[in-house]
N, C-alpha and C. Protein backbone atom coordinates (compact mmCIF):
# COMPACT_ATOMS: atom_id res chain seq x y z
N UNK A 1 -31.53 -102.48 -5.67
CA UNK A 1 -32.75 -101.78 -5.33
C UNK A 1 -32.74 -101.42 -3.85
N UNK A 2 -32.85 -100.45 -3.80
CA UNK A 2 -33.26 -99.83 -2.02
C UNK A 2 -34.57 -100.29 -1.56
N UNK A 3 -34.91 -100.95 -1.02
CA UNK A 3 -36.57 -100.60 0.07
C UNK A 3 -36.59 -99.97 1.14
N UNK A 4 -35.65 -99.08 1.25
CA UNK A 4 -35.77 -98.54 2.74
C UNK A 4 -36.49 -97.23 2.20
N UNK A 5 -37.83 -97.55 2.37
CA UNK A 5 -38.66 -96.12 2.03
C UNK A 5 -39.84 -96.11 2.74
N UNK A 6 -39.97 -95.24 3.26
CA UNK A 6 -40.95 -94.23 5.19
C UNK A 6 -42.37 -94.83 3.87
N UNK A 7 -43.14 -95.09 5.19
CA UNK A 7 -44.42 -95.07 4.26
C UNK A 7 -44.81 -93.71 3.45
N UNK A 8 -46.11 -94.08 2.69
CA UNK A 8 -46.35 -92.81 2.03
C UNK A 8 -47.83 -91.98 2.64
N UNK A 9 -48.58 -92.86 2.98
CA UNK A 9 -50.22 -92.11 3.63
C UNK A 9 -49.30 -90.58 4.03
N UNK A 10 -49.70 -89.42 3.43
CA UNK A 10 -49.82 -88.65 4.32
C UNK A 10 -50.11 -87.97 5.76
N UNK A 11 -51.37 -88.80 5.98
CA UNK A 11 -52.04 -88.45 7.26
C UNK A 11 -50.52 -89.29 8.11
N UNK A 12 -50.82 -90.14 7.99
CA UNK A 12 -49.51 -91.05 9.02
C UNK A 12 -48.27 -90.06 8.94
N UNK A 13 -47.73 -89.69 8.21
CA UNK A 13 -46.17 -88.44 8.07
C UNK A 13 -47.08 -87.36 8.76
N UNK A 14 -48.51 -86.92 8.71
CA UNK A 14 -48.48 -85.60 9.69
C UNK A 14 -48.75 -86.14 10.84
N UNK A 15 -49.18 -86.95 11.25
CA UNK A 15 -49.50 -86.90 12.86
C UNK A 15 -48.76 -88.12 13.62
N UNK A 16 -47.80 -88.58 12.27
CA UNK A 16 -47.02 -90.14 12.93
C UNK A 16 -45.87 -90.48 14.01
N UNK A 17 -45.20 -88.82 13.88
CA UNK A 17 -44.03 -88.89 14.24
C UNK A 17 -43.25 -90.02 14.54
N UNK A 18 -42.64 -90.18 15.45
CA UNK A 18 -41.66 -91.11 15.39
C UNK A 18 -42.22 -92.46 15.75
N UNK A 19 -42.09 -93.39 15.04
CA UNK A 19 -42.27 -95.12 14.87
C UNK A 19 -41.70 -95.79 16.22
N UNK A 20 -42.72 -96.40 16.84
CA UNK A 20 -42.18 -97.27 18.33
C UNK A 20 -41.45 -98.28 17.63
N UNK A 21 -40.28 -98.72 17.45
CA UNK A 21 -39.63 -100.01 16.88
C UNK A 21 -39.77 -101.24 17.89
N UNK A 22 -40.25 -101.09 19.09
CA UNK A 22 -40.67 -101.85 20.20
C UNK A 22 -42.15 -102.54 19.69
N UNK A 23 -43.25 -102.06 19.16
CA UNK A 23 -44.51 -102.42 18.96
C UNK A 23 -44.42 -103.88 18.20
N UNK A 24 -45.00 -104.70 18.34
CA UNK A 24 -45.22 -105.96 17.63
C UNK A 24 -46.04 -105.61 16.41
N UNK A 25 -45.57 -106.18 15.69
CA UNK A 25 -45.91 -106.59 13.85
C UNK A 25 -47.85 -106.55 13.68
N UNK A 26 -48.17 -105.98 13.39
CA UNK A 26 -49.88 -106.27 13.12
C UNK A 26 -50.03 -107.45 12.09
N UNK A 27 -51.20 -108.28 12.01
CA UNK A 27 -51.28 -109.33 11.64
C UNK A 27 -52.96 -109.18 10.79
N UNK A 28 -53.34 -108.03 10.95
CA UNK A 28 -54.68 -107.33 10.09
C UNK A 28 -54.71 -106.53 9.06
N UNK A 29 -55.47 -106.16 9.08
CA UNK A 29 -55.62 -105.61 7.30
C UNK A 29 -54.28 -104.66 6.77
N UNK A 30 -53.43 -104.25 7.60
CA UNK A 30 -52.20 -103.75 7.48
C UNK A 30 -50.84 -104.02 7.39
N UNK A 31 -51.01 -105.59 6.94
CA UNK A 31 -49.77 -106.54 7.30
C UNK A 31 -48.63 -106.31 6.27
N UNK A 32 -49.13 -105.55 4.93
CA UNK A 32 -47.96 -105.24 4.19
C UNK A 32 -47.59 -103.99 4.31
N UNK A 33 -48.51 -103.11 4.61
CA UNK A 33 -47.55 -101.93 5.07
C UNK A 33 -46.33 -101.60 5.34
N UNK A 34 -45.91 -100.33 4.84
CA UNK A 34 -44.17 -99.87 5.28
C UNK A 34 -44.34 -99.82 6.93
N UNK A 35 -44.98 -99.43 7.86
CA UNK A 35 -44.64 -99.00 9.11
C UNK A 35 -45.27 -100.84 9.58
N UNK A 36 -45.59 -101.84 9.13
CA UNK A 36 -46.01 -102.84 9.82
C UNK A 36 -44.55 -103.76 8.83
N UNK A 37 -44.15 -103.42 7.93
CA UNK A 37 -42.70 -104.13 7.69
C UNK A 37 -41.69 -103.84 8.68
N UNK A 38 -41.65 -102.48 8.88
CA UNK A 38 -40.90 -101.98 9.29
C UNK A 38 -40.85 -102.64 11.55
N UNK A 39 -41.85 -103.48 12.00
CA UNK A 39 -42.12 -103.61 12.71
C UNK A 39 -41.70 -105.02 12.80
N UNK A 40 -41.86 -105.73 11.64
CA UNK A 40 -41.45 -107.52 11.50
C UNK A 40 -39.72 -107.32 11.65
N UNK A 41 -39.28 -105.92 10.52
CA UNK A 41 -37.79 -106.30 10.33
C UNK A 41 -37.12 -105.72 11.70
N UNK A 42 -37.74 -105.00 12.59
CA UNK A 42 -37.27 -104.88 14.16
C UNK A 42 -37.20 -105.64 14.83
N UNK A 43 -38.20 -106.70 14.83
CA UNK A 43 -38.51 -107.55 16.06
C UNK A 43 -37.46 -108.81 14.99
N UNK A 44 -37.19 -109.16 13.71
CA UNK A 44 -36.07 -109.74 13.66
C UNK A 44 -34.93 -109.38 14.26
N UNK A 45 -34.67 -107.97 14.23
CA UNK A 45 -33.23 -107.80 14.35
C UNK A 45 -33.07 -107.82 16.01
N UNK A 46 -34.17 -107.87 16.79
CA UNK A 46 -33.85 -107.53 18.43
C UNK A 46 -33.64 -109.34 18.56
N UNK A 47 -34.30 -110.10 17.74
CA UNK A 47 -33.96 -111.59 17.97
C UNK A 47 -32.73 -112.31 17.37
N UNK A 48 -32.33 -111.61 16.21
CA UNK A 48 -31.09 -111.44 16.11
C UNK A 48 -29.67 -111.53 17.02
N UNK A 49 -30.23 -109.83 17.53
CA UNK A 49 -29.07 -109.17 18.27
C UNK A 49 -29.08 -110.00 19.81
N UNK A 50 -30.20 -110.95 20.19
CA UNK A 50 -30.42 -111.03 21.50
C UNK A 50 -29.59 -112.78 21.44
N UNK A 51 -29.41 -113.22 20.29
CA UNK A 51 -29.34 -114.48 19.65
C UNK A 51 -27.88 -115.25 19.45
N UNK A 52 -27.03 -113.75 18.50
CA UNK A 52 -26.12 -114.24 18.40
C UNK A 52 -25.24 -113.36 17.36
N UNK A 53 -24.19 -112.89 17.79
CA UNK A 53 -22.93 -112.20 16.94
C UNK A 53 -23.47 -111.68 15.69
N UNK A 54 -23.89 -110.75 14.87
CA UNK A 54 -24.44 -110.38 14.22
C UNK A 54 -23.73 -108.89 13.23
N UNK A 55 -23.95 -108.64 11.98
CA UNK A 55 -23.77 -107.62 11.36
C UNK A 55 -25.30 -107.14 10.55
N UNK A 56 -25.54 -105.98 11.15
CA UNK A 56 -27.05 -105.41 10.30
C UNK A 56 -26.62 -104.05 9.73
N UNK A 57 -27.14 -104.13 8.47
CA UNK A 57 -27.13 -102.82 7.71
C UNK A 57 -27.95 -102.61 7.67
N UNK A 58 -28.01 -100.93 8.17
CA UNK A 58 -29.65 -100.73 7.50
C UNK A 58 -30.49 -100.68 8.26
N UNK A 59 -31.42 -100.75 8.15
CA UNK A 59 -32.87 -100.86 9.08
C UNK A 59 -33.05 -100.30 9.78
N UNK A 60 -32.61 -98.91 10.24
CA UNK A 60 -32.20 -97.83 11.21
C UNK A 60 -32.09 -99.33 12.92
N UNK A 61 -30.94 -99.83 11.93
CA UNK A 61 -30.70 -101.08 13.70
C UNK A 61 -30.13 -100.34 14.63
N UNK A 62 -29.47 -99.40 14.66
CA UNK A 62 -28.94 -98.64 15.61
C UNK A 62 -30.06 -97.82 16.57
N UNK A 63 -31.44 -97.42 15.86
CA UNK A 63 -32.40 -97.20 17.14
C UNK A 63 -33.21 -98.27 17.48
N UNK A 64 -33.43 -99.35 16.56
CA UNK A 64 -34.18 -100.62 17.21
C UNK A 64 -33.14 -100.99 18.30
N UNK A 65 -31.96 -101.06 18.39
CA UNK A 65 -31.41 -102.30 19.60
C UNK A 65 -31.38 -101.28 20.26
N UNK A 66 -31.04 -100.15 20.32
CA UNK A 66 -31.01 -98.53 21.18
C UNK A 66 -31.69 -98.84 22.37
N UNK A 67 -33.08 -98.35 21.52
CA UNK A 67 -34.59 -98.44 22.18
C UNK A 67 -35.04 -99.64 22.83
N UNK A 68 -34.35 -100.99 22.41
CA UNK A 68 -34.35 -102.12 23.22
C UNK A 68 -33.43 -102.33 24.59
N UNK A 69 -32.36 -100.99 24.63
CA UNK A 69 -31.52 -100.93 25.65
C UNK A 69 -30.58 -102.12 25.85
N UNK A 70 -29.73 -102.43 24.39
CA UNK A 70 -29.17 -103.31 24.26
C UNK A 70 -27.80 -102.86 24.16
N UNK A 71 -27.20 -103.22 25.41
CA UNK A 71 -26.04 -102.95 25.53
C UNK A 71 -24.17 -102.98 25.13
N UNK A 72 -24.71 -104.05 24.04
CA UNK A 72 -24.12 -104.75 23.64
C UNK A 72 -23.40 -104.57 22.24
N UNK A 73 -24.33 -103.40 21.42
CA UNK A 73 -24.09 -103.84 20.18
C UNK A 73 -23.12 -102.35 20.02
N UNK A 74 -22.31 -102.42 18.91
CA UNK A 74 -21.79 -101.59 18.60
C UNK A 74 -22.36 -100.58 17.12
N UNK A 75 -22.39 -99.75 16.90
CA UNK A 75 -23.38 -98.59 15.90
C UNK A 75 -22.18 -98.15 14.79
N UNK A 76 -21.79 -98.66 13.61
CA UNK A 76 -21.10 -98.29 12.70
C UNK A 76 -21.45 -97.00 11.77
N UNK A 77 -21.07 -96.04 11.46
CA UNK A 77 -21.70 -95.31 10.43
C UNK A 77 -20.12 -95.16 9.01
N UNK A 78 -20.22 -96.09 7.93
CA UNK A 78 -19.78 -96.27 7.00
C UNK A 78 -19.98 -94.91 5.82
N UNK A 79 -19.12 -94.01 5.88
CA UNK A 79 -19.17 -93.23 4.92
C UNK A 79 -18.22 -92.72 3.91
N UNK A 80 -18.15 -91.98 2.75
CA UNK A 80 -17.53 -91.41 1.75
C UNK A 80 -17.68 -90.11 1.37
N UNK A 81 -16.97 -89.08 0.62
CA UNK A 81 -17.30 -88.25 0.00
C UNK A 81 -17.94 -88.60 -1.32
N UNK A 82 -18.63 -87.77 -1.65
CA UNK A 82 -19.06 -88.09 -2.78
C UNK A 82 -18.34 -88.57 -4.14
N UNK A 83 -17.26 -87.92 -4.19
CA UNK A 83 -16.02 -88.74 -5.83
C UNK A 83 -16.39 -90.13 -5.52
N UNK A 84 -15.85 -90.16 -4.25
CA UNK A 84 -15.65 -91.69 -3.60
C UNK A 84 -16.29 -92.36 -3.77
N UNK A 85 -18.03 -92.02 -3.50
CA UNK A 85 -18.91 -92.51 -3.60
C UNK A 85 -19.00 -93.07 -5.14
N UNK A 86 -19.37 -92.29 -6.15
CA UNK A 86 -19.82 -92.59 -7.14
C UNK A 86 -18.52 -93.05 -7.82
N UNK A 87 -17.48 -93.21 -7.90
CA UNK A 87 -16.39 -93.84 -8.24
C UNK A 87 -16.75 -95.20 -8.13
N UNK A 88 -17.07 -96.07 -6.49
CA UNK A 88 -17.04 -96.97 -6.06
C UNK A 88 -18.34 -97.81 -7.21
N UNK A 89 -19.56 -96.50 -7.01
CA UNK A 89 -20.58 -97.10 -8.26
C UNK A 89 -20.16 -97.69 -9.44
N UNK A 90 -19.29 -96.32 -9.94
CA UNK A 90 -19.27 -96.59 -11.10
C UNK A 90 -18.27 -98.15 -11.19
N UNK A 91 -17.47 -98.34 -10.56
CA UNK A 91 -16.56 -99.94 -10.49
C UNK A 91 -17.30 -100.72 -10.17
N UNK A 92 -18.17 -100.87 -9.51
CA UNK A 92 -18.95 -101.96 -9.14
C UNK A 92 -20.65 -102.18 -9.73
N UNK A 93 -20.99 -101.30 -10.10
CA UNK A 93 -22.11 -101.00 -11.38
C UNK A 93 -22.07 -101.36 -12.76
N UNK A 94 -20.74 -100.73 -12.92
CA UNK A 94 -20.68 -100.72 -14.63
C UNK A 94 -21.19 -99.89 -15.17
N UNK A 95 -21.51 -98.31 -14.48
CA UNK A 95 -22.22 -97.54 -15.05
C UNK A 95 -21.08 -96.47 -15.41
N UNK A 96 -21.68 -94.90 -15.81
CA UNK A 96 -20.78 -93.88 -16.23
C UNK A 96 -20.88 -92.69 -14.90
N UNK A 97 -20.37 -91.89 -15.10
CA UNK A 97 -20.66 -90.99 -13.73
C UNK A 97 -21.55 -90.28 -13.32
N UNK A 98 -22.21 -90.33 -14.67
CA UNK A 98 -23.54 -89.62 -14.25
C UNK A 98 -24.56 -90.00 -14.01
N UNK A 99 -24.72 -91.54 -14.40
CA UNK A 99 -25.78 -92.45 -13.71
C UNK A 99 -25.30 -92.76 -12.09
N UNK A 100 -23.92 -92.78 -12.05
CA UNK A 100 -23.58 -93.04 -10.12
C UNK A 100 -23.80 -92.09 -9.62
N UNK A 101 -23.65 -90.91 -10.05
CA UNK A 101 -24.16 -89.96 -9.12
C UNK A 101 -25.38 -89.68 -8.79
N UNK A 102 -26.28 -90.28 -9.71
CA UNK A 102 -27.85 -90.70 -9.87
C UNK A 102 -28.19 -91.31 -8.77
N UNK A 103 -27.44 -92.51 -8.76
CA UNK A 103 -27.76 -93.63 -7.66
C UNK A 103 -27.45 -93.00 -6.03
N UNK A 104 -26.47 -92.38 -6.08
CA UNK A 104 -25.42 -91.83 -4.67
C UNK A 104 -26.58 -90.97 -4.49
N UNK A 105 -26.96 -89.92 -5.54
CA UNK A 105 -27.96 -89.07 -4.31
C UNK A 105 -29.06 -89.73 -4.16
N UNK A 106 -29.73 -90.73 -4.90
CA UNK A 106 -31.53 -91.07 -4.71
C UNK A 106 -31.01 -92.26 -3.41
N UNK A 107 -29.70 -92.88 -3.04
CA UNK A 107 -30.19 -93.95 -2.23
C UNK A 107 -29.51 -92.99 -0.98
N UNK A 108 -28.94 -91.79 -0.90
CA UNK A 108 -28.53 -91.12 0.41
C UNK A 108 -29.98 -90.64 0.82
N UNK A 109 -31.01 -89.56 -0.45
CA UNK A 109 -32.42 -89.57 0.36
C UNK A 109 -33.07 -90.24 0.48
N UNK A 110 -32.89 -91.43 0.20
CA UNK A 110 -34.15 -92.51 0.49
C UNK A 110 -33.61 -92.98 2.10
N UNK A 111 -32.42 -93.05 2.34
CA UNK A 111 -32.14 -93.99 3.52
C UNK A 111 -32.11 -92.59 4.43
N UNK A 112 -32.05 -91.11 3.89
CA UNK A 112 -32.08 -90.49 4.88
C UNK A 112 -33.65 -89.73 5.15
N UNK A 113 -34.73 -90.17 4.77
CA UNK A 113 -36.04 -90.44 4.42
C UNK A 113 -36.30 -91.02 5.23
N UNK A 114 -36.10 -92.36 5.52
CA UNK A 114 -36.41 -93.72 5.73
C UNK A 114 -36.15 -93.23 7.40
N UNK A 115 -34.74 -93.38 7.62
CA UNK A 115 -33.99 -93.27 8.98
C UNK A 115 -35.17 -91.56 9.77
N UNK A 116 -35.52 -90.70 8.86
CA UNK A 116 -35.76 -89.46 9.54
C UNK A 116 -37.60 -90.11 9.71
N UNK A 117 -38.23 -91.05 8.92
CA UNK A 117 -39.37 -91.07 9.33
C UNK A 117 -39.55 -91.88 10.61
N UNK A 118 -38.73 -93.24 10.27
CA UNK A 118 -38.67 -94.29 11.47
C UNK A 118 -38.68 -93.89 12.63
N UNK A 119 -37.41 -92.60 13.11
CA UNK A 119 -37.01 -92.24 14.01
C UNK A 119 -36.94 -91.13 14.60
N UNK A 120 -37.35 -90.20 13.83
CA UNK A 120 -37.50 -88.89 13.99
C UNK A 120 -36.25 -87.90 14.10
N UNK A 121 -35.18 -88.59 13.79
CA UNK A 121 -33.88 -88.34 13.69
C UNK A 121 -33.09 -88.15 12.53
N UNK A 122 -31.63 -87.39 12.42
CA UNK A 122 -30.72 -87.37 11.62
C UNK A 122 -30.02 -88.59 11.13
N UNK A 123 -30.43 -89.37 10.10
CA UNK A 123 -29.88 -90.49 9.59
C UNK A 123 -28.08 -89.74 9.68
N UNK A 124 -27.58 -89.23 9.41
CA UNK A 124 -26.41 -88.64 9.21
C UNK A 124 -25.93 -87.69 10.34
N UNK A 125 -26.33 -87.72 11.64
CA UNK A 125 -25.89 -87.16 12.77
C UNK A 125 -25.02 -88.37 13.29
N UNK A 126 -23.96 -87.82 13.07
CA UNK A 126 -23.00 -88.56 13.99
C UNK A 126 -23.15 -89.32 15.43
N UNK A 127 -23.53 -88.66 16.05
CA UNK A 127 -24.16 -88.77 17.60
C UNK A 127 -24.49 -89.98 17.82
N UNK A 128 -25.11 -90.45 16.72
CA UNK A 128 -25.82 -91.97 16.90
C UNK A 128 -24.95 -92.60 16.32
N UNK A 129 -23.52 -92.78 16.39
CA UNK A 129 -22.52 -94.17 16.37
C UNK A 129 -21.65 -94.25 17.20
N UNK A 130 -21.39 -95.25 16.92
CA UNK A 130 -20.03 -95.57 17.96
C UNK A 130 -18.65 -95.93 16.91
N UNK A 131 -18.66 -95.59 16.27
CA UNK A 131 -17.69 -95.38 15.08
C UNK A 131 -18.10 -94.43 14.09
N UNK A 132 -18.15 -93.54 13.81
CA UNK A 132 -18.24 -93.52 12.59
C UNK A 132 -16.93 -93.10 11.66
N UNK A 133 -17.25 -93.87 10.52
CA UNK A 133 -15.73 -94.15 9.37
C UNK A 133 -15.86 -93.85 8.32
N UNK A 134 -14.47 -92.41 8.01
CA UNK A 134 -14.88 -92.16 6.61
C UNK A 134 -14.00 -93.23 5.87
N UNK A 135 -14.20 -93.62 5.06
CA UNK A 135 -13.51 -94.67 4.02
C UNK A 135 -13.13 -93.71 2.22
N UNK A 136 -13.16 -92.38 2.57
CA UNK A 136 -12.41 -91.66 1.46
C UNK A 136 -11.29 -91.91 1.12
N UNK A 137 -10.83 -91.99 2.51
CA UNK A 137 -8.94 -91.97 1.67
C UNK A 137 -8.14 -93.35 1.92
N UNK A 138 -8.77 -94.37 2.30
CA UNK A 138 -8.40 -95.50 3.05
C UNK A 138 -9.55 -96.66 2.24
N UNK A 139 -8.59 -98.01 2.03
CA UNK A 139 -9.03 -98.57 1.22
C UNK A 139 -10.54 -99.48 2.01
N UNK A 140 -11.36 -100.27 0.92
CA UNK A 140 -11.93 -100.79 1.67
C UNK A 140 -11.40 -102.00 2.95
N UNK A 141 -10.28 -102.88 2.78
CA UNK A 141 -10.04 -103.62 3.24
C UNK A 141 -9.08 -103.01 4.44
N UNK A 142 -8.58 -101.71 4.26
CA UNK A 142 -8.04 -101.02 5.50
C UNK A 142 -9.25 -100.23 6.68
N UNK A 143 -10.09 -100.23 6.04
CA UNK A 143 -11.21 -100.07 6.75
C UNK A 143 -12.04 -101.07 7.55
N UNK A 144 -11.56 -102.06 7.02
CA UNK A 144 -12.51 -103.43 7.85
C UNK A 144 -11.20 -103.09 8.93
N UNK A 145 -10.14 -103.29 8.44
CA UNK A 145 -8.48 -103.57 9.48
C UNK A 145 -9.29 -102.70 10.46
N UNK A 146 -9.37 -100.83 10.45
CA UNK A 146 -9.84 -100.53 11.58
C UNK A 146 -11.12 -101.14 12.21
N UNK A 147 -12.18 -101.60 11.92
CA UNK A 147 -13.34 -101.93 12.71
C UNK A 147 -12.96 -102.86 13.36
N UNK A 148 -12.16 -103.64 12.72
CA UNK A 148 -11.52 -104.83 13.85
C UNK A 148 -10.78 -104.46 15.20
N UNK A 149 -9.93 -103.52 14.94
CA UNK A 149 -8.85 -102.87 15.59
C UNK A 149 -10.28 -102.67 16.64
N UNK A 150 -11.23 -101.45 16.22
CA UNK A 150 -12.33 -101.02 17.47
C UNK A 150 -12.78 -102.01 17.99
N UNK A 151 -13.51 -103.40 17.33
CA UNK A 151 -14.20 -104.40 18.16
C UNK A 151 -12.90 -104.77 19.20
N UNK A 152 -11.55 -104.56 18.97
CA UNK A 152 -11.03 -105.19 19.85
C UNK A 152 -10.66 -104.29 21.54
N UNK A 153 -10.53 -103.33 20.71
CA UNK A 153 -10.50 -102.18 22.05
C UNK A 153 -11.51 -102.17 22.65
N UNK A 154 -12.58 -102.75 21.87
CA UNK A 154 -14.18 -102.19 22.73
C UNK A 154 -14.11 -103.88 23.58
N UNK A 155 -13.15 -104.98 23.13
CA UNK A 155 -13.58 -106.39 23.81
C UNK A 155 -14.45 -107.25 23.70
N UNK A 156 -14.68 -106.88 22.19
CA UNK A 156 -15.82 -107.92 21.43
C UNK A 156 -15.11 -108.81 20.74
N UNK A 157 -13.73 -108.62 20.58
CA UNK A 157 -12.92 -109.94 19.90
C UNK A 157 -12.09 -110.41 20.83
């Protein structure tokens, strides 16, 4: 299941623009809210990242530690072509190809939904990594080989 999904109030998408990931968590009548979740799972990940050696997927973490001016972390963007994609579904699902391709496009717009409400940005603009890796033609486990290879050039290992 995905939860990475932008709130829904309308009024908030017209006049919300981009989400401070800096703001502290509200603790009032709005505490389950998407943009007041979205505020708890930031201020985890800046205590996280401030804490100790860490891997985050997700959570548009690449503009929370950003915007925290955290110098430290490195910004992965993990990608495929689409065969690739829904191939990988279908092996690790158990489904047929036309349900993975189901899944491949509803969780690319939800996270690119999610990432464009949070941030006001291109979930899929390159710009915002410091790697980014296609894993089309290269296996998964030759793909970790390179991220290692980068943490080491970058002097994190």
């Amino acid at each position: 299941m995905n939860d990475e999904r932008p709130g829904n109030n309308i009024l908030q998408r017209i006049i919300g623009g981009i989400k401070n990931a800096n703001n502290k968590p509200s603790i009032g009548d709005d505490i389950v809210s998407p943009d007041n979740l979205f505020r708890f799972e930031s201020e985890v990940i800046r205590e996280l990242a401030a804490n100790e050696a860490c891997i985050l997927i997700g959570r548009c973490s690449d503009f929370v530690l950003g915007s925290a001016g955290d110098e430290d972390f490195i910004s992965l963007f993990v990608y495929a072509d689409l065969s690739t994609k829904v191939d990988r579904v279908m092996d690790v699902d158990g489904v047929d190809a036309k349900e993975a391709l189901r899944r491949v496009q509803r969780n690319n717009r939800i996270r690119k939904e999610y990432y464009k409400y949070y941030t006001g940005e291109e979930w899929d603009d390159m710009t915002h990594y410091d790697l980014p890796l296609n894993t089309s033609k290269i296996t998964l486990d030759q793909g970790v080989d390179l991220i290692l290879e980068y943490l080491k050039i970058r002097g994190k290992l």
